[in-house]
PDB file of N, CA and C in Angstrom:
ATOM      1  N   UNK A   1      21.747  12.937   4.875  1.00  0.00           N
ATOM      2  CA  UNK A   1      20.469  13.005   4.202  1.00  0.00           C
ATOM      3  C   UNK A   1      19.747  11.663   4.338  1.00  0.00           C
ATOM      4  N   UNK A   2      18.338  11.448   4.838  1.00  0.00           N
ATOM      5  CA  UNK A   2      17.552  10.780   4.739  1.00  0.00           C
ATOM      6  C   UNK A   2      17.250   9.834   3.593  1.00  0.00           C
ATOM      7  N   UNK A   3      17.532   8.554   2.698  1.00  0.00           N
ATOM      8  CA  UNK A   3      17.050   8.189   2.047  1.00  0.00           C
ATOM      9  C   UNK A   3      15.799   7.963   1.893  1.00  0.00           C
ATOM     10  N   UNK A   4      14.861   8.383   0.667  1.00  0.00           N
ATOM     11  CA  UNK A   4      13.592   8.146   0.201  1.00  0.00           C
ATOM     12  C   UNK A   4      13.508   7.283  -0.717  1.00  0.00           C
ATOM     13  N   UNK A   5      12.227   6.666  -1.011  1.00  0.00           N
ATOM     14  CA  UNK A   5      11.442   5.721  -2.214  1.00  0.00           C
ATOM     15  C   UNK A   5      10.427   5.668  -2.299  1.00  0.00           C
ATOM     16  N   UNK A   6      10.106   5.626  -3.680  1.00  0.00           N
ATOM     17  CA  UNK A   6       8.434   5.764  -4.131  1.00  0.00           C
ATOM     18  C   UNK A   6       8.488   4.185  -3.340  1.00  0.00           C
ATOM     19  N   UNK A   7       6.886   4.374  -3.341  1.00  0.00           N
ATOM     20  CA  UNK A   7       5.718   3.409  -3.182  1.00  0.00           C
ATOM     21  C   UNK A   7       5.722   2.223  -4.287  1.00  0.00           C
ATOM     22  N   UNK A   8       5.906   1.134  -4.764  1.00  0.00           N
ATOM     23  CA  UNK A   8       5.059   0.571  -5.940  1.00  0.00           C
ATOM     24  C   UNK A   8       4.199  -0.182  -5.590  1.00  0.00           C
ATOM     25  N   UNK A   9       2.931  -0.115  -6.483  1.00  0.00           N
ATOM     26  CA  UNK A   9       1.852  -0.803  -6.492  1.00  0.00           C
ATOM     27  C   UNK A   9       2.193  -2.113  -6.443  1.00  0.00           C
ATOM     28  N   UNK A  10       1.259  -3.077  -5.649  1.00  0.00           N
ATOM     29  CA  UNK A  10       1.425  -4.351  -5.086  1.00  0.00           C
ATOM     30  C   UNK A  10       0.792  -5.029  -6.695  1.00  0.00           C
ATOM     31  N   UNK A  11       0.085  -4.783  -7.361  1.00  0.00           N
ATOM     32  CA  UNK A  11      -0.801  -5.405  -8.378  1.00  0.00           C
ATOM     33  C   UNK A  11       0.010  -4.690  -9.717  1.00  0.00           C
ATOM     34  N   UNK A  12       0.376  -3.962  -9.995  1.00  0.00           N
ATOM     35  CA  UNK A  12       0.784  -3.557 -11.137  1.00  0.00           C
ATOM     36  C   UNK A  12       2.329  -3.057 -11.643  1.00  0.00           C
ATOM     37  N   UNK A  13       2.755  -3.221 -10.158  1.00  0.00           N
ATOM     38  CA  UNK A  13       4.308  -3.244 -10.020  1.00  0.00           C
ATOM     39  C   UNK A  13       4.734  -1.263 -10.944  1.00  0.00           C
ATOM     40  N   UNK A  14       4.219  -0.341 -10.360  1.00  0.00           N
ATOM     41  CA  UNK A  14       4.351   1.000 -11.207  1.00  0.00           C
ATOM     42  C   UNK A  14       4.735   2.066  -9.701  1.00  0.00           C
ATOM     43  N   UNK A  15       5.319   3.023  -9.832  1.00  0.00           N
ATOM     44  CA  UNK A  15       4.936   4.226  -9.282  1.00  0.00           C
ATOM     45  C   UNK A  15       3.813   4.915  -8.662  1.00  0.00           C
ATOM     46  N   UNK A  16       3.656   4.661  -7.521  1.00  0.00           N
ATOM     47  CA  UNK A  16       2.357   5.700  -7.180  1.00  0.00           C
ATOM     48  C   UNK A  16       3.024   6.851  -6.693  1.00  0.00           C
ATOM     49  N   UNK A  17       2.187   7.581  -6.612  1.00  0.00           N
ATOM     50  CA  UNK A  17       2.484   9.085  -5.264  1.00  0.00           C
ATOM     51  C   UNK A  17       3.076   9.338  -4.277  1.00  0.00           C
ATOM     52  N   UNK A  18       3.441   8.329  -3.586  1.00  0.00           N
ATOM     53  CA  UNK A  18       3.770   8.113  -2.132  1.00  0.00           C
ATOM     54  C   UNK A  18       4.852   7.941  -1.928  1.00  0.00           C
ATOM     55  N   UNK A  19       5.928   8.652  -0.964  1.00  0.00           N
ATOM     56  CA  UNK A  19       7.222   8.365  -0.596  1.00  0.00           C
ATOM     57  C   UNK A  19       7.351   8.221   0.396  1.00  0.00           C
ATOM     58  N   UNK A  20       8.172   7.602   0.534  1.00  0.00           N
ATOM     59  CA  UNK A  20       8.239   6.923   2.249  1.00  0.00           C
ATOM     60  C   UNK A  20       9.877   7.071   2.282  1.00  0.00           C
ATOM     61  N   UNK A  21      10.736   7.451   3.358  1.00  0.00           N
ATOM     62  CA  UNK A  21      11.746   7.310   4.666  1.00  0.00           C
ATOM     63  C   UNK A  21      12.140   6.019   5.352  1.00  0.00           C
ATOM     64  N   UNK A  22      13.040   6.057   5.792  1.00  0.00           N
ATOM     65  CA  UNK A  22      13.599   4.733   6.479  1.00  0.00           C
ATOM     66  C   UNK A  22      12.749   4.969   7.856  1.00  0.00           C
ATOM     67  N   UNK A  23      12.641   6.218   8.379  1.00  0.00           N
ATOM     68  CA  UNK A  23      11.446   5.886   9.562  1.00  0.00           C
ATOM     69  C   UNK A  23      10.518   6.205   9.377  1.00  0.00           C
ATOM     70  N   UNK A  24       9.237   6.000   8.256  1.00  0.00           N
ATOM     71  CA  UNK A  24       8.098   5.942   7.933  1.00  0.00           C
ATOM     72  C   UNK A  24       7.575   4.503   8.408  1.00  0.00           C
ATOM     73  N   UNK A  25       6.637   4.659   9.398  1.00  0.00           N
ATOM     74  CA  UNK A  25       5.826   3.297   9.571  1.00  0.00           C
ATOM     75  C   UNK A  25       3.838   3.848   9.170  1.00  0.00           C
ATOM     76  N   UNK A  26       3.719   2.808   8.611  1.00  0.00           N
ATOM     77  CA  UNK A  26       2.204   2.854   7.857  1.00  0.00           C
ATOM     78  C   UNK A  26       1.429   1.663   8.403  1.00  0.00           C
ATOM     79  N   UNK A  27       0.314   1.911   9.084  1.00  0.00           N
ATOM     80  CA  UNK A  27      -0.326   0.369   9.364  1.00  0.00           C
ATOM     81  C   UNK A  27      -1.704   0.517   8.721  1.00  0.00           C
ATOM     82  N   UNK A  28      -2.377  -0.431   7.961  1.00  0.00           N
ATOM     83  CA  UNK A  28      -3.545  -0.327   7.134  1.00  0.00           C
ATOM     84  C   UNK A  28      -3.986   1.437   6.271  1.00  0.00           C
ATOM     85  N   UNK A  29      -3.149   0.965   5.435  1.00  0.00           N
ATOM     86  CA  UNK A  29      -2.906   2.417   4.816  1.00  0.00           C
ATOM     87  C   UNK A  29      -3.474   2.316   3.157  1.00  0.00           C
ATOM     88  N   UNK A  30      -4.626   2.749   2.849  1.00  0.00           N
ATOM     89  CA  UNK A  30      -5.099   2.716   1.807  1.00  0.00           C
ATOM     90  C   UNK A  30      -4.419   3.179   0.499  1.00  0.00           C
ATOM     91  N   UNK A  31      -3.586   2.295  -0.263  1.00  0.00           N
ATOM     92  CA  UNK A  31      -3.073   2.815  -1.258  1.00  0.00           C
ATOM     93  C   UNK A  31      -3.736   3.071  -2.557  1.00  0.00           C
ATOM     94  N   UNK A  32      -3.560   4.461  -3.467  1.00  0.00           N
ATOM     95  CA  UNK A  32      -4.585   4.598  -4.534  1.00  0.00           C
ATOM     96  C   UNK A  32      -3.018   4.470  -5.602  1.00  0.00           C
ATOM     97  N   UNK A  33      -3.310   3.081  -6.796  1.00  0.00           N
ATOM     98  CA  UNK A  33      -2.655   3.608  -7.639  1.00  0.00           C
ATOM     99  C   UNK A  33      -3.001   3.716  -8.852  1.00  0.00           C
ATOM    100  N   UNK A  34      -2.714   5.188  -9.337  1.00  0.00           N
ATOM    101  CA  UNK A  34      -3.100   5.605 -10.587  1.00  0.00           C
ATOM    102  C   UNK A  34      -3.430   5.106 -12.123  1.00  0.00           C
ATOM    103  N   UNK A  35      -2.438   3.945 -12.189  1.00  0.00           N
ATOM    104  CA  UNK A  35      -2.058   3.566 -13.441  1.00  0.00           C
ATOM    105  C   UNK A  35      -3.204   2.424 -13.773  1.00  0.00           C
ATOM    106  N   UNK A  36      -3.389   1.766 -12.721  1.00  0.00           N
ATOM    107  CA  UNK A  36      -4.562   0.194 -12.831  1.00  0.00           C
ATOM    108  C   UNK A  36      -5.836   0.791 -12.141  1.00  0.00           C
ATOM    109  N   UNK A  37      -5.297   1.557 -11.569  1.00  0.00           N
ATOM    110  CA  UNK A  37      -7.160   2.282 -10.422  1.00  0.00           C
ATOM    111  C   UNK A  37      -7.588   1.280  -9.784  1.00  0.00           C
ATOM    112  N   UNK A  38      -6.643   0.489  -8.773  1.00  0.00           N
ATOM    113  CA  UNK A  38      -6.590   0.122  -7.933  1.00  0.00           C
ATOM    114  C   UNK A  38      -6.564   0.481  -6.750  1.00  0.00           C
ATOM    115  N   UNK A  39      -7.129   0.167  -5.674  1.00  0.00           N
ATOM    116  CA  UNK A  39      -7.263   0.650  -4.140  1.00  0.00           C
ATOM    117  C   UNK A  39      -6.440  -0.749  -3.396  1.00  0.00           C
ATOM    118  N   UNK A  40      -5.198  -0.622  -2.833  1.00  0.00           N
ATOM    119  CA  UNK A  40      -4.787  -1.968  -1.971  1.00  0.00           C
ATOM    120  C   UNK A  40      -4.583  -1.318  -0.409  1.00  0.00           C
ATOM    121  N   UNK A  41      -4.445  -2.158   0.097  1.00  0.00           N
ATOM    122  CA  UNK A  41      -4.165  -1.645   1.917  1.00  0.00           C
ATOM    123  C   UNK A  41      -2.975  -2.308   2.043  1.00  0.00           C
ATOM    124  N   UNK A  42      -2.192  -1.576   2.695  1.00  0.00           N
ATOM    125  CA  UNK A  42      -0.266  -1.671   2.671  1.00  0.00           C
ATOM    126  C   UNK A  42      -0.082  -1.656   4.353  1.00  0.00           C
ATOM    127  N   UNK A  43       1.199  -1.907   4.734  1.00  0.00           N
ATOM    128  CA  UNK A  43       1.846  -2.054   5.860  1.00  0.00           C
ATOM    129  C   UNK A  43       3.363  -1.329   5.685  1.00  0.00           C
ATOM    130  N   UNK A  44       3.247  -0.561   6.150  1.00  0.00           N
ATOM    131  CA  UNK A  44       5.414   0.050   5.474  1.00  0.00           C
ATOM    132  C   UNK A  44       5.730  -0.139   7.088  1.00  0.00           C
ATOM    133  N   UNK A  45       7.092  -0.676   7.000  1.00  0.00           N
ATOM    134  CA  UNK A  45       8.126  -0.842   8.287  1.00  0.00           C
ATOM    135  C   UNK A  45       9.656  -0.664   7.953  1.00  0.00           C
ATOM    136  N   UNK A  46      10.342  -0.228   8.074  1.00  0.00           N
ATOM    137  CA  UNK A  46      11.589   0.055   8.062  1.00  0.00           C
ATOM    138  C   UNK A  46      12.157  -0.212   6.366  1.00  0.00           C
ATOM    139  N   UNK A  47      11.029   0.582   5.489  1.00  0.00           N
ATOM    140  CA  UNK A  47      11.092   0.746   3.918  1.00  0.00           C
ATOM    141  C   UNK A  47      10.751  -0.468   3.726  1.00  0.00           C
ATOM    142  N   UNK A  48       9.994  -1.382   4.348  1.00  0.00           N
ATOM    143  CA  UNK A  48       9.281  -2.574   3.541  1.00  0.00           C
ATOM    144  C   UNK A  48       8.045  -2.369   3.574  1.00  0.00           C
ATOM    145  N   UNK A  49       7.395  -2.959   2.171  1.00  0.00           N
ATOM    146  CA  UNK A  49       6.244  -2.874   1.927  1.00  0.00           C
ATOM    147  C   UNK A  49       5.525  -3.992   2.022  1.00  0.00           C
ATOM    148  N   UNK A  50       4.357  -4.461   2.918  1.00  0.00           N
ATOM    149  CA  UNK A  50       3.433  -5.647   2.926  1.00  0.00           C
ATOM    150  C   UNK A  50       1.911  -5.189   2.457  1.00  0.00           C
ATOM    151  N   UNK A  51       1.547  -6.319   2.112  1.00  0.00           N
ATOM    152  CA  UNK A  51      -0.143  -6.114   1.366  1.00  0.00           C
ATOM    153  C   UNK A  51      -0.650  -6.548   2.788  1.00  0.00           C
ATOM    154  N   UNK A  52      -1.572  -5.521   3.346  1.00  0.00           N
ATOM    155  CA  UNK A  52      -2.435  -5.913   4.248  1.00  0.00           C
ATOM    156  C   UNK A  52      -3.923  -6.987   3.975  1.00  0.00           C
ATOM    157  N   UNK A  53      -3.794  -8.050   4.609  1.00  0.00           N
ATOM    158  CA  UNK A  53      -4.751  -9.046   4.462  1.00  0.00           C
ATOM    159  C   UNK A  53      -6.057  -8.774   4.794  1.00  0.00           C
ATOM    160  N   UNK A  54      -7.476  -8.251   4.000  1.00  0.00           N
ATOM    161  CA  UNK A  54      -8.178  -8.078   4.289  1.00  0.00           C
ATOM    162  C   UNK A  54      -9.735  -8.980   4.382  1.00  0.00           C
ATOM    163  N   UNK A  55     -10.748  -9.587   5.416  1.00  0.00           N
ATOM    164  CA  UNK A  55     -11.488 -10.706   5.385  1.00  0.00           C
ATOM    165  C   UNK A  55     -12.004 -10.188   4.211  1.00  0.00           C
ATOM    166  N   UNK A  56     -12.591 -11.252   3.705  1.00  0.00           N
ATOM    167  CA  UNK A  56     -13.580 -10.891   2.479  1.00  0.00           C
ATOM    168  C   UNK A  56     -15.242 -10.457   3.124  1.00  0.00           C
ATOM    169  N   UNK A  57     -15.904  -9.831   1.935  1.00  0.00           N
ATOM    170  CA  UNK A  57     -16.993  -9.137   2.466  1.00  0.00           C
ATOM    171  C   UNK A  57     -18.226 -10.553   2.549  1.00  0.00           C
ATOM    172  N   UNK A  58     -19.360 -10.813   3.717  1.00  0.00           N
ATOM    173  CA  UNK A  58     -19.640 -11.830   3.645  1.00  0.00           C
ATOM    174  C   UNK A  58     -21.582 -11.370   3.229  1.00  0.00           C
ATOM    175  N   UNK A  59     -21.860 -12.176   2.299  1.00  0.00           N
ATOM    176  CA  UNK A  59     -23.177 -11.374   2.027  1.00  0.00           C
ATOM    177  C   UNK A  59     -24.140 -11.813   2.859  1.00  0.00           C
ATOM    178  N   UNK A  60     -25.191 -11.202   2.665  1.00  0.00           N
ATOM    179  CA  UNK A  60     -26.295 -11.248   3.650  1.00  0.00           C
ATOM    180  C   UNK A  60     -27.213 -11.769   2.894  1.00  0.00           C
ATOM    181  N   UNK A  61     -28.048 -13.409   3.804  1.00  0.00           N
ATOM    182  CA  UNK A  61     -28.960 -13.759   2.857  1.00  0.00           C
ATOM    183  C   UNK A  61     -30.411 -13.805   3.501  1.00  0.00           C
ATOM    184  N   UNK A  62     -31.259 -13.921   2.976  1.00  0.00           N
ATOM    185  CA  UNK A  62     -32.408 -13.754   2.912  1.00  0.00           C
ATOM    186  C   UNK A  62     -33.495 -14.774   3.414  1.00  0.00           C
TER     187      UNK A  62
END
């Protein structure tokens, strides 16, 4: 049998929805978690979880 594991949120350290496999790979994968209503972007590789680094938004001036 395949071992599984929830997801936990990178910011609130809880349970989300998501289960992942020892061969689940995820690259910029929008995570929604329920508990903080947070949106993070994840990386899964061989059941590890990384916070994907995203640039910041740059405003537009006038």
């Amino acid at each position: 049998m395949i071992s599984q594991q929830w997801v936990m949120c990178p910011v609130c350290d809880s349970k989300t929805r998501i289960k992942i496999r020892k061969d689940t790979e995820l690259i910029n994968f929008p995570l929604y978690c329920p508990k903080c209503r947070k949106e993070s972007l994840i990386n899964v590789k061989k059941q590890k979880v990384s916070i994907a680094k995203e640039p910041d938004a740059k405003t537009q001036s006038r």
